[in-house]
Protein backbone atom coordinates (compact mmCIF):
# COMPACT_ATOMS: atom_id res chain seq x y z
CA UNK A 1 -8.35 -15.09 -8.40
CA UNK A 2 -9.33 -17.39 -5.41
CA UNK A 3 -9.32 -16.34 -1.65
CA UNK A 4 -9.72 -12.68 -2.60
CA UNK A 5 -12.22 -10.94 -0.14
CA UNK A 6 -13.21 -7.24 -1.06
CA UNK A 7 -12.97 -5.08 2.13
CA UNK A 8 -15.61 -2.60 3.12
CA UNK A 9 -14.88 0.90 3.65
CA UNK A 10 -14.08 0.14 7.67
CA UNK A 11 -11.68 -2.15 7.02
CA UNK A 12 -9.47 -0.26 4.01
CA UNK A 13 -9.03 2.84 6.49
CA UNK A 14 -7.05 -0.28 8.74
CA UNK A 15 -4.60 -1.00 5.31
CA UNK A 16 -1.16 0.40 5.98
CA UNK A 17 1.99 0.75 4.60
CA UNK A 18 3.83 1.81 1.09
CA UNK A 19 5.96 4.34 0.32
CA UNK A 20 5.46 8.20 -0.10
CA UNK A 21 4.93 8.21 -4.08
CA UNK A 22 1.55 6.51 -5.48
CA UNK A 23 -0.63 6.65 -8.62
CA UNK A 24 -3.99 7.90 -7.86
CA UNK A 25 -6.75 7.08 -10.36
CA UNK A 26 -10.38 8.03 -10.21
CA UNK A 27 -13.72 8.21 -12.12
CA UNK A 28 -16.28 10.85 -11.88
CA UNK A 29 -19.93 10.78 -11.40
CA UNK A 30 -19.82 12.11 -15.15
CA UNK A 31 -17.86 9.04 -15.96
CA UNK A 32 -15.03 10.94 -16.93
CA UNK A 33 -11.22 9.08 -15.76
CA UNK A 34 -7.94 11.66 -14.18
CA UNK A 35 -5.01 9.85 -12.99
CA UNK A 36 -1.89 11.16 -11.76
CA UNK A 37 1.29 10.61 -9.45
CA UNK A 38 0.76 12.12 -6.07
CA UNK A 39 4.04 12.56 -3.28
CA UNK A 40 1.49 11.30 -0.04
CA UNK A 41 2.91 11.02 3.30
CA UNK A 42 2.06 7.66 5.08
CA UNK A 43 2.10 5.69 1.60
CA UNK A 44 -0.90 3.67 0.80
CA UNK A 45 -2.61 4.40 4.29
CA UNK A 46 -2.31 8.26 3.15
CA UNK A 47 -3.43 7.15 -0.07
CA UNK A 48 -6.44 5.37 1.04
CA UNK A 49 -7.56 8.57 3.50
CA UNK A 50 -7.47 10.70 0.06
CA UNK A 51 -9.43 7.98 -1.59
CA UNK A 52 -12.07 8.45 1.30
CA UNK A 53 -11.83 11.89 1.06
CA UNK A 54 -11.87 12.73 -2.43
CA UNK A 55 -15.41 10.06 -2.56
CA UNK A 56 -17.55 11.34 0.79
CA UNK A 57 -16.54 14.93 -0.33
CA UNK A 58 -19.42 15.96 -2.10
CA UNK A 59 -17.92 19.15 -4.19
CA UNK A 60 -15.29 16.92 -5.73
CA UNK A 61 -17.90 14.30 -8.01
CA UNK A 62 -15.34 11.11 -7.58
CA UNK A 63 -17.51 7.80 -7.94
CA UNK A 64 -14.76 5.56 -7.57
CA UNK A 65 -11.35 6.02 -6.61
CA UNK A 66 -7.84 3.56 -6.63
CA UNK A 67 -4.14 3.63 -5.90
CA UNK A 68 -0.92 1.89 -6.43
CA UNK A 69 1.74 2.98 -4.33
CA UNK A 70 5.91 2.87 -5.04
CA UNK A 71 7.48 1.02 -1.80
CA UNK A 72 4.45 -1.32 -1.64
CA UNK A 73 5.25 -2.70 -5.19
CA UNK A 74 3.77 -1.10 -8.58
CA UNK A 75 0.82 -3.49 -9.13
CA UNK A 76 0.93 -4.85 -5.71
């Protein structure tokens, strides 16, 4: 892919938009994978503060963390 730029963590809590209903995937610091549909409100914004959340918290292990959301286009 050309003119892709990978955003720090500053500039994904600015990414808005999306619908309510998004697939959340993540990997844990064991290396182990859960993935699952999740009803967030605020769409990929809401999905991206999870993301955040779900990484700095400490008692939940996630490494890594990604989402597709409905409304902004499976894939998009």
């Amino acid at each position: 892919m050309k003119n892709v730029n990978q955003l720090s963590k500053a500039e994904m809590k600015n990414v808005t938009g999306g619908g309510d209903i998004c697939y959340m995937s993540v990997t844990y610091d064991n290396g182990s994978v859960g993935s699952d549909n999740y009803y967030i409100g605020g769409g990929s914004s809401g999905a991206n503060d999870l993301c955040v959340a779900w990484i700095t918290g400490s008692s939940y292990g996630v490494s890594s963390c990604r989402y597709d959301c409905l409304s902004d286009g499976i894939g998009q």
